[in-house]
N, C-alpha and C. Protein backbone atom coordinates (compact mmCIF):
# COMPACT_ATOMS: atom_id res chain seq x y z
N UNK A 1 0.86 -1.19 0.00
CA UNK A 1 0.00 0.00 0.00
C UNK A 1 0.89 1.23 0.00
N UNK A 2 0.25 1.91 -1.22
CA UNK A 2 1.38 3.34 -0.73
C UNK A 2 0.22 4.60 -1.01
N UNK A 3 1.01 5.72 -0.82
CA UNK A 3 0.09 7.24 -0.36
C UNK A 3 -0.35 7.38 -1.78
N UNK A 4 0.46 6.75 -3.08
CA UNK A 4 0.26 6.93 -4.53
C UNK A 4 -1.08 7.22 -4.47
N UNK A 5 -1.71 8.42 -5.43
CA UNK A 5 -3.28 8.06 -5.66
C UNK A 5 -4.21 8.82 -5.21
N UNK A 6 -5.37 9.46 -5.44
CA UNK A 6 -6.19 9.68 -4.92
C UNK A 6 -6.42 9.43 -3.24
N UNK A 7 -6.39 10.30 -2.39
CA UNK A 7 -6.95 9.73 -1.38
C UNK A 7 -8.76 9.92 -0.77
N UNK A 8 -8.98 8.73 -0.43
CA UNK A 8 -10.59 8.46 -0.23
C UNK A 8 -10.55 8.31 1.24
N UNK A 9 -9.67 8.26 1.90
CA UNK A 9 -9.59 8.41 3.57
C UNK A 9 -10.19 7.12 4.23
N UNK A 10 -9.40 5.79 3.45
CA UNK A 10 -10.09 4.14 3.62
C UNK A 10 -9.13 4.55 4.86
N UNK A 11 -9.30 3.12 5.53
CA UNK A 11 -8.52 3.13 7.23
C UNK A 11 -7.28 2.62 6.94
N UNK A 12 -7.19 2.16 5.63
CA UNK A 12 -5.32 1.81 5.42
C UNK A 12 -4.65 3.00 4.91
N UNK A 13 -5.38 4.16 3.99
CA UNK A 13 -4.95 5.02 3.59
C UNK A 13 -4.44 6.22 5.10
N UNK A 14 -5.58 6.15 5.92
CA UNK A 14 -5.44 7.06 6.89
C UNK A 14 -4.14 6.34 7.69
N UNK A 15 -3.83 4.72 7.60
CA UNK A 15 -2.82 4.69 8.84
C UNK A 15 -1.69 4.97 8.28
N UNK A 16 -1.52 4.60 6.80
CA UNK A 16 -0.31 5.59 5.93
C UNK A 16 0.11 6.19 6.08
N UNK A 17 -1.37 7.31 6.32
CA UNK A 17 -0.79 9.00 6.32
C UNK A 17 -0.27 9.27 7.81
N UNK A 18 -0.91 8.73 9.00
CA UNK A 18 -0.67 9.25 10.41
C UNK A 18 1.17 8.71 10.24
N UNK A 19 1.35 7.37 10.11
CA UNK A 19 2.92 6.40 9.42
C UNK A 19 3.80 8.07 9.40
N UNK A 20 2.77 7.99 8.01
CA UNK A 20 4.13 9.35 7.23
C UNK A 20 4.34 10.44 8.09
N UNK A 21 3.39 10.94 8.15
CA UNK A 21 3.30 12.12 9.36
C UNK A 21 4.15 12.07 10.87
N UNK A 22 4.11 10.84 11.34
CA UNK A 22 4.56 10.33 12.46
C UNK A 22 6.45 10.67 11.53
N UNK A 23 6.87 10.12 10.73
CA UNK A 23 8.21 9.90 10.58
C UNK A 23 8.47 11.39 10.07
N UNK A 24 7.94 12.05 9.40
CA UNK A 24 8.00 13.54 9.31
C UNK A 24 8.69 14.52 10.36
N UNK A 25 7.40 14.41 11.44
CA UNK A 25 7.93 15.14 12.26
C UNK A 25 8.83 14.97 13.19
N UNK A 26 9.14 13.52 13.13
CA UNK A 26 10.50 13.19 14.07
C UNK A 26 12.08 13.62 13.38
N UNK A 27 11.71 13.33 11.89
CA UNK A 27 12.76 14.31 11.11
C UNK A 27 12.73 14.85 11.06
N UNK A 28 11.56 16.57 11.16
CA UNK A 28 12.10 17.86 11.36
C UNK A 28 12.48 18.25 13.42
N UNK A 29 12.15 17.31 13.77
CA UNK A 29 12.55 17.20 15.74
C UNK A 29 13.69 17.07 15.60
N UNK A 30 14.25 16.21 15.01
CA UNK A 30 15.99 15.93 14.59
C UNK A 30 16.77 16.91 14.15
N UNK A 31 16.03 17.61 12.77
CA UNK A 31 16.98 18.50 12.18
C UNK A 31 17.22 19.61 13.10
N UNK A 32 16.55 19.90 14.43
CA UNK A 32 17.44 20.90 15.07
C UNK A 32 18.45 20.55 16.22
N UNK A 33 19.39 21.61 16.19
CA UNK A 33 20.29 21.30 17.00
C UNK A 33 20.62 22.49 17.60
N UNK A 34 20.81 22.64 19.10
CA UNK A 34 21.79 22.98 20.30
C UNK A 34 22.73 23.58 19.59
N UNK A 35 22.90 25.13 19.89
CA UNK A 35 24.17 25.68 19.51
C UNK A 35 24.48 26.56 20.75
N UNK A 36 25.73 27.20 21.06
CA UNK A 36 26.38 27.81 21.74
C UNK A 36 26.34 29.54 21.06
N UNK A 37 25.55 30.33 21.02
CA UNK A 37 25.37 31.39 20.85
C UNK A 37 26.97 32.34 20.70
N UNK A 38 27.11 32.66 19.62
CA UNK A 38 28.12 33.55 19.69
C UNK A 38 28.08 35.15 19.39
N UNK A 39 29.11 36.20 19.15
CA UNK A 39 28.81 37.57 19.56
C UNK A 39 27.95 38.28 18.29
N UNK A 40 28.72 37.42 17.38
CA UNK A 40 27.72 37.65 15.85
C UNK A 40 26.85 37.44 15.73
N UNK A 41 25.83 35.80 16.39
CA UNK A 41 25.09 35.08 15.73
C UNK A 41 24.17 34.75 17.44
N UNK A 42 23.25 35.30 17.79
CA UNK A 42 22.90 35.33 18.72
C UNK A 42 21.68 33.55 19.17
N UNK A 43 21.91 33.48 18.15
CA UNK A 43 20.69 32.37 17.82
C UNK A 43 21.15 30.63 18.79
N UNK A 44 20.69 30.26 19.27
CA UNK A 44 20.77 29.05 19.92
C UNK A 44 20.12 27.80 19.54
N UNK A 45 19.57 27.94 18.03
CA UNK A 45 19.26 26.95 17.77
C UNK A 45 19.76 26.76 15.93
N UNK A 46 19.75 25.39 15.67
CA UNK A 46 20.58 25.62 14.35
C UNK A 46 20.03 24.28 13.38
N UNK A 47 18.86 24.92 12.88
CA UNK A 47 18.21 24.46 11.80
C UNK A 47 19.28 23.48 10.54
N UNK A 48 18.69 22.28 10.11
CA UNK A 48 19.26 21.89 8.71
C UNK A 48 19.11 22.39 7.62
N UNK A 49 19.74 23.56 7.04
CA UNK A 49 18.66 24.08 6.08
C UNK A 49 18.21 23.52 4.90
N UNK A 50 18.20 22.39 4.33
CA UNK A 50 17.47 21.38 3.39
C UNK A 50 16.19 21.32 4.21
N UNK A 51 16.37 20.98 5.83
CA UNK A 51 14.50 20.29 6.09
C UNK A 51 14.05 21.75 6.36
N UNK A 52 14.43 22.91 6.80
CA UNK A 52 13.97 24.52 6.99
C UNK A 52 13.34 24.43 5.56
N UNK A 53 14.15 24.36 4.88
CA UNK A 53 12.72 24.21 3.19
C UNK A 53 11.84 23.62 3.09
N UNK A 54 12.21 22.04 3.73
CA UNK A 54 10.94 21.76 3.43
C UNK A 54 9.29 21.94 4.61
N UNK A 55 10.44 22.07 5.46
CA UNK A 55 9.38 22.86 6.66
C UNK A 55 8.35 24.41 5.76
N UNK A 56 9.13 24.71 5.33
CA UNK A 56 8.43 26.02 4.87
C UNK A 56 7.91 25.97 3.55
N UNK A 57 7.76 24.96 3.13
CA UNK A 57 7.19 24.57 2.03
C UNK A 57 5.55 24.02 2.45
N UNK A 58 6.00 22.90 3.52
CA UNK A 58 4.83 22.41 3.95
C UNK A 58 4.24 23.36 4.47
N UNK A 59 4.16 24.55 5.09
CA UNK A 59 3.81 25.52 6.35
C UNK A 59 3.17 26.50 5.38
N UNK A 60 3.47 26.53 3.70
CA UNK A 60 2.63 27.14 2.76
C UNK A 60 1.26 26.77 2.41
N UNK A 61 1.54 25.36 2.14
CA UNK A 61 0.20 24.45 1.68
C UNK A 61 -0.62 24.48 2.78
N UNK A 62 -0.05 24.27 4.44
CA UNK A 62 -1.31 24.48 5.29
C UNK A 62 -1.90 25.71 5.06
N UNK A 63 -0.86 26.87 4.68
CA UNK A 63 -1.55 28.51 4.71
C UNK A 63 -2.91 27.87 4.00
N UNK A 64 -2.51 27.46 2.31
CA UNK A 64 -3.06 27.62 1.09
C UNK A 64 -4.69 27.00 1.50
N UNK A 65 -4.08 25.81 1.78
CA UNK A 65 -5.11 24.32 1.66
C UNK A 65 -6.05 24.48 3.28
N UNK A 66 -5.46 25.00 4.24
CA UNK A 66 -6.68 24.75 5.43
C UNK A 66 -6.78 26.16 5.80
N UNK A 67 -6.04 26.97 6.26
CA UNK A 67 -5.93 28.10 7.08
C UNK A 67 -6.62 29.35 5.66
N UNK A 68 -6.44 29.33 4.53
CA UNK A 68 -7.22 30.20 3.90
C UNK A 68 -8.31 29.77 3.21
N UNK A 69 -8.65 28.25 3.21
CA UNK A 69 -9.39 27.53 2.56
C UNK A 69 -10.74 28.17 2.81
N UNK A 70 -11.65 28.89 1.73
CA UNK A 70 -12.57 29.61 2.19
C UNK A 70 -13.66 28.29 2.15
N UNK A 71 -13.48 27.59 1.56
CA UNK A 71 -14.80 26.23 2.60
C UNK A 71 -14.54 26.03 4.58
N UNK A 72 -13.72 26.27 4.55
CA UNK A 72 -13.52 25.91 6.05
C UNK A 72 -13.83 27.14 7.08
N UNK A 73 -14.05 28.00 6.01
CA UNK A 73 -14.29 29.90 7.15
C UNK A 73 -15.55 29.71 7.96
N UNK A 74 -16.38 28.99 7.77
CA UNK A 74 -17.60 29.30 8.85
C UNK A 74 -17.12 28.06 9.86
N UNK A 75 -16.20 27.03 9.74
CA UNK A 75 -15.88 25.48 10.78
C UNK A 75 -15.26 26.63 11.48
N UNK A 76 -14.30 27.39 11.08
CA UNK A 76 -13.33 28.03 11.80
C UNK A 76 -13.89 29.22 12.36
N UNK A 77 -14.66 30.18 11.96
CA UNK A 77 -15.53 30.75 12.50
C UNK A 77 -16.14 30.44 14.00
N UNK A 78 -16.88 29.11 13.63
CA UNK A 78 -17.78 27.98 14.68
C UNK A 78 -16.29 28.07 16.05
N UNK A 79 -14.80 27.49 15.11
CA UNK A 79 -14.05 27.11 16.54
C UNK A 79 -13.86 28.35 17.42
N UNK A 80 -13.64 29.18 16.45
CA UNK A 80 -13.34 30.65 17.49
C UNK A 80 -14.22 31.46 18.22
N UNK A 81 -15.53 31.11 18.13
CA UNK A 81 -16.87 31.26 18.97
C UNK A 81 -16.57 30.60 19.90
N UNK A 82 -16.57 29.17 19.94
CA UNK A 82 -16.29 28.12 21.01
C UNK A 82 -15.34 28.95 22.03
N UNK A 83 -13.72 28.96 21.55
CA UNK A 83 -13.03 29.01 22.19
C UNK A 83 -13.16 30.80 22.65
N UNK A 84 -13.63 31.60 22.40
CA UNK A 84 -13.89 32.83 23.10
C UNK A 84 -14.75 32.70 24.32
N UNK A 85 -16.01 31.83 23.91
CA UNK A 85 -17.25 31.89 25.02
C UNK A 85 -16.48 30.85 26.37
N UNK A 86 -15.56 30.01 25.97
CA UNK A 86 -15.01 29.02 26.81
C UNK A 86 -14.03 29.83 27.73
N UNK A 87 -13.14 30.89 27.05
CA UNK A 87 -12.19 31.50 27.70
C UNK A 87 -13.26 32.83 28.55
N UNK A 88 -14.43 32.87 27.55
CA UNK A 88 -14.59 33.80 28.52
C UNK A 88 -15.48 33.51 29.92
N UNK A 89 -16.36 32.28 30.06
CA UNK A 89 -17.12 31.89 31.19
C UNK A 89 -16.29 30.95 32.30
N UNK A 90 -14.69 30.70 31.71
CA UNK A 90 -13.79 30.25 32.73
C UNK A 90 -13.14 31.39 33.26
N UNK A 91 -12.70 32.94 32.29
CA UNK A 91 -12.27 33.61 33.11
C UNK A 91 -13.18 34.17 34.31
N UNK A 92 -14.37 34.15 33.96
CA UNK A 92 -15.34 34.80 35.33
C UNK A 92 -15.47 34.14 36.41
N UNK A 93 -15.35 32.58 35.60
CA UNK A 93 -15.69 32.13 37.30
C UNK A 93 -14.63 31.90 38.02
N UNK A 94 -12.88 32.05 37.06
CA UNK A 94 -12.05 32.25 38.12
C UNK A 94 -11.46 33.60 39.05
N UNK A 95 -12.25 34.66 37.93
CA UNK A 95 -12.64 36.35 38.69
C UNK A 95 -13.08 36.13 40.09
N UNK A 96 -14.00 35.46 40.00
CA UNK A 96 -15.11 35.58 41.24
C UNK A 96 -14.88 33.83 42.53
N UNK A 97 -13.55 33.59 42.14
CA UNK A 97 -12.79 32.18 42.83
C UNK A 97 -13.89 31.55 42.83
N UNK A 98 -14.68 31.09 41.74
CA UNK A 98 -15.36 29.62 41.64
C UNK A 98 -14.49 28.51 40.97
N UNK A 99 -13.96 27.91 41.49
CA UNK A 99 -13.17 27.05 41.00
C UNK A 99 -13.67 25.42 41.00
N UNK A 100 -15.11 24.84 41.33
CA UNK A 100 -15.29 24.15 41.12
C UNK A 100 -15.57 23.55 39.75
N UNK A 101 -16.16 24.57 38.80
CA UNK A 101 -16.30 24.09 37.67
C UNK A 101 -14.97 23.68 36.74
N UNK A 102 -13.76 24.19 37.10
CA UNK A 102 -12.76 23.91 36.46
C UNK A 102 -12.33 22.31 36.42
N UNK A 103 -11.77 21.55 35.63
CA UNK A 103 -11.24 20.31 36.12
C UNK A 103 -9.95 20.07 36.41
N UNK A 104 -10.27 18.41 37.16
CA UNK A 104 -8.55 18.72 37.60
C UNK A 104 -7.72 18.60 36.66
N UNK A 105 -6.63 18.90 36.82
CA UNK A 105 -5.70 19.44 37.98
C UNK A 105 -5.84 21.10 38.18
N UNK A 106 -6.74 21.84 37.30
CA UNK A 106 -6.30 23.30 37.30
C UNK A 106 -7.32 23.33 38.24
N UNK A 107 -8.11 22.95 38.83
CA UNK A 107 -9.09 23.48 39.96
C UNK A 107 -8.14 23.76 41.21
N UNK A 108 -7.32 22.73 41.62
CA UNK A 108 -5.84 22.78 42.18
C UNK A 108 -5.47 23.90 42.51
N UNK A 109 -4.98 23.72 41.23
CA UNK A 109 -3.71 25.24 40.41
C UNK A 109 -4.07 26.64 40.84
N UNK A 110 -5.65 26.92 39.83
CA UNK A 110 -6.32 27.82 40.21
C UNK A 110 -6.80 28.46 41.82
N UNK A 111 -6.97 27.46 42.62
CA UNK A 111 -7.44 27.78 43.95
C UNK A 111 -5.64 28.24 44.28
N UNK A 112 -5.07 27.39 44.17
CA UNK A 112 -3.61 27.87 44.37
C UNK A 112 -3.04 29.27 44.48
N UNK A 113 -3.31 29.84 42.82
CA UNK A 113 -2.99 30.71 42.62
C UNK A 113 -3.65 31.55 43.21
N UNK A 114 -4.77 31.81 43.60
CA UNK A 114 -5.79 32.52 44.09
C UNK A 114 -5.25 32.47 45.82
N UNK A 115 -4.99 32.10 46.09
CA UNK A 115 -4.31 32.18 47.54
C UNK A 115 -2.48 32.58 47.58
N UNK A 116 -2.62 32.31 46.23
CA UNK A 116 -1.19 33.34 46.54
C UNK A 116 0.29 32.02 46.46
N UNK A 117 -0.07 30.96 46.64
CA UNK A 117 0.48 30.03 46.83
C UNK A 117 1.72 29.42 45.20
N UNK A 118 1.24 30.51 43.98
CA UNK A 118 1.63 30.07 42.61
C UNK A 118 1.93 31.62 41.99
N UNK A 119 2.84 31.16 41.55
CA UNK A 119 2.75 32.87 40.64
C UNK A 119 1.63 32.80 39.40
N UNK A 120 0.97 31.83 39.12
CA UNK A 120 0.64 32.20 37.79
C UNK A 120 -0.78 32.77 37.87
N UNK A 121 -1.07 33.83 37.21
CA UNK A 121 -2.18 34.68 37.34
C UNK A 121 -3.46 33.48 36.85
N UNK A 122 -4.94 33.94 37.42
CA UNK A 122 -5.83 32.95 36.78
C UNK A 122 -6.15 32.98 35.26
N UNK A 123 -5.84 34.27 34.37
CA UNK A 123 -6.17 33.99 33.07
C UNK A 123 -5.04 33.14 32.63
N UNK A 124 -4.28 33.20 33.11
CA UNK A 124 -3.14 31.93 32.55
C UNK A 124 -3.19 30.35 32.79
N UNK A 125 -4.18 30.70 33.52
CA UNK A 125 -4.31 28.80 34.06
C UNK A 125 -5.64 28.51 32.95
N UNK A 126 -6.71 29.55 32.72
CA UNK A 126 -8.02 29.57 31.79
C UNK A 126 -7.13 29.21 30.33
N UNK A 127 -6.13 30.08 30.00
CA UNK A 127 -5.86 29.82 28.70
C UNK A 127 -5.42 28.22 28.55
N UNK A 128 -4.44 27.75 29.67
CA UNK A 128 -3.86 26.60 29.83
C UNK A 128 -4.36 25.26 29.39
N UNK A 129 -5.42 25.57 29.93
CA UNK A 129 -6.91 24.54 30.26
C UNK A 129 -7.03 24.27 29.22
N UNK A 130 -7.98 25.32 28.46
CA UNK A 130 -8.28 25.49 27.62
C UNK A 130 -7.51 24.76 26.53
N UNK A 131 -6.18 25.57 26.39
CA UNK A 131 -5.21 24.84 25.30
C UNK A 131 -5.14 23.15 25.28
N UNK A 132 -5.40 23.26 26.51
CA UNK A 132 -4.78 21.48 26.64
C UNK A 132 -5.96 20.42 26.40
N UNK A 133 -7.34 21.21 26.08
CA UNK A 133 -8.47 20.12 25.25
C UNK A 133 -7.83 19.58 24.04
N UNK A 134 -8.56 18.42 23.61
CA UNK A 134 -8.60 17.93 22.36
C UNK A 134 -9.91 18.77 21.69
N UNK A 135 -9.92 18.63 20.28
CA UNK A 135 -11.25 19.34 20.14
C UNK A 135 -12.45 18.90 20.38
N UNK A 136 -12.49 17.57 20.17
CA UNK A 136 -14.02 17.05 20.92
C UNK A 136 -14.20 17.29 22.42
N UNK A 137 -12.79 17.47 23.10
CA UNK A 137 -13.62 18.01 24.76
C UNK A 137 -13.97 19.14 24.53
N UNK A 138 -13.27 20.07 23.98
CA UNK A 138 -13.47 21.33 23.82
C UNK A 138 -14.93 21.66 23.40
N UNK A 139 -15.72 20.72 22.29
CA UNK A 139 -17.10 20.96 22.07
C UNK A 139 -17.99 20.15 22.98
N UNK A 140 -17.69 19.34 23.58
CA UNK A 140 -18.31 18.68 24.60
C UNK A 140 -18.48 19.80 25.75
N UNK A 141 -17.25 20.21 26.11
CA UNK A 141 -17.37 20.98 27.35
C UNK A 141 -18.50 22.19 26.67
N UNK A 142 -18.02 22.97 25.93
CA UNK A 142 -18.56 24.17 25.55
C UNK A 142 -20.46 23.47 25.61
N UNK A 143 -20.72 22.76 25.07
CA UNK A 143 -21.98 22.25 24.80
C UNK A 143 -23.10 21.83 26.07
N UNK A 144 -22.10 21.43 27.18
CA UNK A 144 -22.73 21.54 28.37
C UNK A 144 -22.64 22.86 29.14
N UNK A 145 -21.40 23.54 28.85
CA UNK A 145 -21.46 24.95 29.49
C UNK A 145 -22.91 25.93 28.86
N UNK A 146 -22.98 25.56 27.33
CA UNK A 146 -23.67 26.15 27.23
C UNK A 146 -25.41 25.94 27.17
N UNK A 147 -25.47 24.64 27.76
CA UNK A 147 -26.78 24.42 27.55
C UNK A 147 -27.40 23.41 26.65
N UNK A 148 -26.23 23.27 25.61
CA UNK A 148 -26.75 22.78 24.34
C UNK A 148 -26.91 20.84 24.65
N UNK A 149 -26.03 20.47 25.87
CA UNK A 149 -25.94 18.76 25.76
C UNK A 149 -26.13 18.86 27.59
N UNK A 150 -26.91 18.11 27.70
CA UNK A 150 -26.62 17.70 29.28
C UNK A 150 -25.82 16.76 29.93
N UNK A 151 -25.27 16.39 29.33
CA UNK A 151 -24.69 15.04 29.72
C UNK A 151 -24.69 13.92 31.00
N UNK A 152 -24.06 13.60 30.78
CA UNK A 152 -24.31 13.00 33.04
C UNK A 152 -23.58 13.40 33.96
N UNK A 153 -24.18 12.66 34.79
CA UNK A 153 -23.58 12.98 36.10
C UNK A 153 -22.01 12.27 36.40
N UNK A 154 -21.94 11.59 35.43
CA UNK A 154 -20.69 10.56 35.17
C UNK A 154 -19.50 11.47 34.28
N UNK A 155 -19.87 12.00 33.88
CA UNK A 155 -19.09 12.84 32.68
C UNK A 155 -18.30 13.41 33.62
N UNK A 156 -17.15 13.24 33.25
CA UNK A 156 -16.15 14.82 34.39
C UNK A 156 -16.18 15.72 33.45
N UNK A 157 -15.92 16.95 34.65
CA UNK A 157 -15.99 18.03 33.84
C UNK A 157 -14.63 18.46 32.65
């Protein structure tokens, strides 16, 4: 089986692609390297520049193919609703130290910080959170925050 071809997104084609993808990015993880900063060249890290091309080759086609893809402007639209109303009904309730609705570990964190016990301010623990969904929690959560799914009593938050 190879990537040759049309893809129709069968489950051998998709484990191909995750395959390729998987060996991809361990070769551009590789191509950098640890440098010792000198008086000229302030930089501490030191790219291969063959995979820097092809890094920036690929980093076009996402522009082209997802990030300007005007079929995808209202999905992306939809995510950035999500993630505003999410950042914004976690920052209030950590305004006002409700920290039960948060899950763990940042309910923790958050009460933490809120006593003084952490340097990190509470919109930084909201963004944190936040960042660290997959996107189906992210619409799961949002969907019970907002009313739209009830889920159970089993569900963590």
């Amino acid at each position: 089986m190879s990537l040759r071809g049309r893809f129709s997104g069968t489950t051998d084609q998709r484990a191909l692609l995750r395959e390729w993808t998987s060996k991809l990015v361990a070769r551009y993880v590789n191509a950098i390297k640890l440098r010792q900063p000198t008086a000229s060249d302030r930089r501490t890290v030191r790219i291969l520049p063959e995979l820097k091309n092809e890094v920036d080759s690929l980093k076009q086609l996402v522009w082209h193919y997802v990030i300007e893809n005007e079929r995808l402007l209202t999905q992306q639209h939809g995510e950035r609703t999500v993630i505003r109303k999410l950042f914004q009904l976690f920052s209030e309730k950590a305004e006002r130290s409700e920290c039960e609705m948060f899950p763990e570990p940042y309910r923790k964190t958050l009460r933490d910080a809120l006593d003084g016990k952490r340097p990190d301010k509470p919109v930084r623990i909201v963004v944190d959170m936040i960042a660290g969904l997959t996107e189906n929690q992210t619409l799961r959560l949002y969907e019970r925050m907002s009313g739209f799914a009830i889920g159970s009593i089993y569900d963590p938050t």
